[in-house]
C-alpha atoms as a PDB file:
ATOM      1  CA  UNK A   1       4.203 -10.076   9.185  1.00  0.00           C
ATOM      2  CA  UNK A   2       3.485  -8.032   6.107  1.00  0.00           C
ATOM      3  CA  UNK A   3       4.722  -4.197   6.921  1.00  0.00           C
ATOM      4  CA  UNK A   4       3.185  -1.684   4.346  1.00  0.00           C
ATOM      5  CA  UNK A   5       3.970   1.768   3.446  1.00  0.00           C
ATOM      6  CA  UNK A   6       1.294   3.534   1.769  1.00  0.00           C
ATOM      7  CA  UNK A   7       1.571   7.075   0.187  1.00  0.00           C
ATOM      8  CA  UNK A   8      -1.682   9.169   0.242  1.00  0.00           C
ATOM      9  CA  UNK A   9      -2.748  12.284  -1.467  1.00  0.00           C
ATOM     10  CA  UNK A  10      -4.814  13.964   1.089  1.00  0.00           C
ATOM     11  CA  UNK A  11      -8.571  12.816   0.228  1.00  0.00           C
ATOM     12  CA  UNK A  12      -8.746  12.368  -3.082  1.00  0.00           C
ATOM     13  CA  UNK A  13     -10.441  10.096  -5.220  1.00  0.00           C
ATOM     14  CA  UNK A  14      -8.010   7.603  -5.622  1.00  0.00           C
ATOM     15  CA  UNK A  15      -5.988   8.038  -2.043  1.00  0.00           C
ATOM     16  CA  UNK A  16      -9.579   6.924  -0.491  1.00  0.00           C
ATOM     17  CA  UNK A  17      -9.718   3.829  -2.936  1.00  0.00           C
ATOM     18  CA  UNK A  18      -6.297   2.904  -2.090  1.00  0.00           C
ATOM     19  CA  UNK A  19      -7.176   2.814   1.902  1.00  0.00           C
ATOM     20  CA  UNK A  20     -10.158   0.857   0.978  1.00  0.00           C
ATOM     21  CA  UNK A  21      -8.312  -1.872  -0.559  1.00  0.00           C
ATOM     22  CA  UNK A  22      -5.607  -1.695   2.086  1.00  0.00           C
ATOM     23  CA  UNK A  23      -8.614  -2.265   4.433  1.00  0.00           C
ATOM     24  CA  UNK A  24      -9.655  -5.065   3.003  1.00  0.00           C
ATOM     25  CA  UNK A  25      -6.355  -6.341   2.832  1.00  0.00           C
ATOM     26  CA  UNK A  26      -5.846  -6.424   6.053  1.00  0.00           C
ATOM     27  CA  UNK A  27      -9.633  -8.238   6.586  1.00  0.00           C
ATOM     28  CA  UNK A  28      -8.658 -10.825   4.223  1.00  0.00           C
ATOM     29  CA  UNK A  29      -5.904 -11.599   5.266  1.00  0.00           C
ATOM     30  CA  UNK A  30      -5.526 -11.516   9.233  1.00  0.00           C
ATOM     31  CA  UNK A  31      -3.007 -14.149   9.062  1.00  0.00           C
ATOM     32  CA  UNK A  32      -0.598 -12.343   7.069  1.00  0.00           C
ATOM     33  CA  UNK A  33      -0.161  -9.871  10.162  1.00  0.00           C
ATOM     34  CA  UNK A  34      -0.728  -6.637   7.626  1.00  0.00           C
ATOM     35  CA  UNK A  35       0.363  -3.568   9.205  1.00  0.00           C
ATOM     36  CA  UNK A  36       0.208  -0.316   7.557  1.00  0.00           C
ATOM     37  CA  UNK A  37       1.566   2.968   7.818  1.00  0.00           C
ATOM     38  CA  UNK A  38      -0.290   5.365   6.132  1.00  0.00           C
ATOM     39  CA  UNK A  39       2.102   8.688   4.995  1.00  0.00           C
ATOM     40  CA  UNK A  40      -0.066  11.754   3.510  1.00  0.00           C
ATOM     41  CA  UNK A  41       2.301  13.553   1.228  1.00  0.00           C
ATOM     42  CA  UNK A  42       1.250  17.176   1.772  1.00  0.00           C
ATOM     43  CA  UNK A  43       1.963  16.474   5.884  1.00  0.00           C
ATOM     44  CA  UNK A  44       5.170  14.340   5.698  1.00  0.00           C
ATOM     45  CA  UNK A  45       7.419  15.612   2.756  1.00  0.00           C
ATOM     46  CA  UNK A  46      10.743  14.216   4.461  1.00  0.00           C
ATOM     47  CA  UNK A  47       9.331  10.365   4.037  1.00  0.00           C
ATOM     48  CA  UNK A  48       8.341  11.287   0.508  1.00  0.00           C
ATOM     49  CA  UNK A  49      11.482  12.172  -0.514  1.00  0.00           C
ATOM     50  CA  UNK A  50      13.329   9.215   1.650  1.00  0.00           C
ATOM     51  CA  UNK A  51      10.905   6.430  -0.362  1.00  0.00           C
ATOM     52  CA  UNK A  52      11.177   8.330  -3.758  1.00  0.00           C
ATOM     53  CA  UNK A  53       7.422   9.109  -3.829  1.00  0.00           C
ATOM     54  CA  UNK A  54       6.723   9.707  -7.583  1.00  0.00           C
ATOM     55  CA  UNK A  55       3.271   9.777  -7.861  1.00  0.00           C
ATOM     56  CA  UNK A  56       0.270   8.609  -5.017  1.00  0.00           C
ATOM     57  CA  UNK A  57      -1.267   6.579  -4.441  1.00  0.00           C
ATOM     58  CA  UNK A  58       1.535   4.394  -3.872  1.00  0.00           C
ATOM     59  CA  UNK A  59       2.300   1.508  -1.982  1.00  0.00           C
ATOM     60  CA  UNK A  60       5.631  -0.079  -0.632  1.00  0.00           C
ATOM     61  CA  UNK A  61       5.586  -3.508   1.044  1.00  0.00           C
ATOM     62  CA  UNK A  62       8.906  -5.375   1.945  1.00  0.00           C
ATOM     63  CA  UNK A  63       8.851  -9.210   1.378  1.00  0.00           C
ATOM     64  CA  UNK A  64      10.366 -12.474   2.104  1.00  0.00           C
ATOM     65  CA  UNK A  65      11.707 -11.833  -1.665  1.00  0.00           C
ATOM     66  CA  UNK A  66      12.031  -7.691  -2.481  1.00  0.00           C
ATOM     67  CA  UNK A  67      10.597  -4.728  -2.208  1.00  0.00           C
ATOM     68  CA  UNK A  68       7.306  -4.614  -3.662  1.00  0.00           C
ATOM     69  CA  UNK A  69       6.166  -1.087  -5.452  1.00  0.00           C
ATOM     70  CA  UNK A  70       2.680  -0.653  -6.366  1.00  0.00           C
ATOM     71  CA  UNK A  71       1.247   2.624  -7.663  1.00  0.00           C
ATOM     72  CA  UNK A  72      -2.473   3.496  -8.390  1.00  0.00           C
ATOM     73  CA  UNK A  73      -5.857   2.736  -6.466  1.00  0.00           C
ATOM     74  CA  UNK A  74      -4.944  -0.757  -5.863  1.00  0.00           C
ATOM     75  CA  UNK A  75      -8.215  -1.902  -7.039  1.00  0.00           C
ATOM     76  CA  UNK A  76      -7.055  -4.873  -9.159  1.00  0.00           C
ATOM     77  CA  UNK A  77      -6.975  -7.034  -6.415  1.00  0.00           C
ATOM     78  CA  UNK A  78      -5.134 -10.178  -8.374  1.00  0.00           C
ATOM     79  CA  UNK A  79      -2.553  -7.767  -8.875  1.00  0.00           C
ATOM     80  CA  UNK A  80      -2.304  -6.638  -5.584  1.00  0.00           C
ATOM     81  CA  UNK A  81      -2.463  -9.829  -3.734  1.00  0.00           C
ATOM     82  CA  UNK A  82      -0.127 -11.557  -6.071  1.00  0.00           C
ATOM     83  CA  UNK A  83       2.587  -8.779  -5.890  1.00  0.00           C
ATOM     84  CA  UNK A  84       2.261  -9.415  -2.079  1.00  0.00           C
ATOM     85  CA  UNK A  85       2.875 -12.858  -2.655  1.00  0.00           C
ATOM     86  CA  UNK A  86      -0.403 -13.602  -1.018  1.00  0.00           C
ATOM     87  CA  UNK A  87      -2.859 -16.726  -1.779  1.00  0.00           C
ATOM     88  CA  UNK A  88      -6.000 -16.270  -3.905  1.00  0.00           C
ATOM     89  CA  UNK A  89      -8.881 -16.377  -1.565  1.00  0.00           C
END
């Protein structure tokens, strides 16, 4: 199981992107067991602080190895799926 954290900014641009690739994520890969806890900064400032939230989007993912970090849009999907430690597909 693959247990994401991922930071929104409201609706904007790039917080809509970043759901979009989290989406497809979790398409991709059903085997992985993806789950994902999306966390809008503006409605949930006491998680933003706990995580460190410097900037959104931004995603946290726990693995077998460390915690993963990811900021941006996530559309550079060999960067996403490799910092994930998932296969190429």
């Amino acid at each position: 199981m693959l247990i994401l954290l991922l930071f929104i900014a409201g609706n904007e641009v790039n917080s809509r992107m970043a759901r979009k690739q989290v989406d497809r994520l979790i398409s991709t890969y059903p085997e992985a067991g993806v789950r994902v806890k999306t966390i809008d900064v503006w409605e949930d400032p006491e998680n933003v602080r706990k995580h460190r939230v410097i900037m959104t989007p931004m995603l946290i993912a726990e693995t077998s190895h460390d915690t993963v970090r990811l900021y941006g849009n996530l559309t550079d999907w060999a960067k996403l799926t490799t910092a994930l430690g998932l296969p190429k597909k």
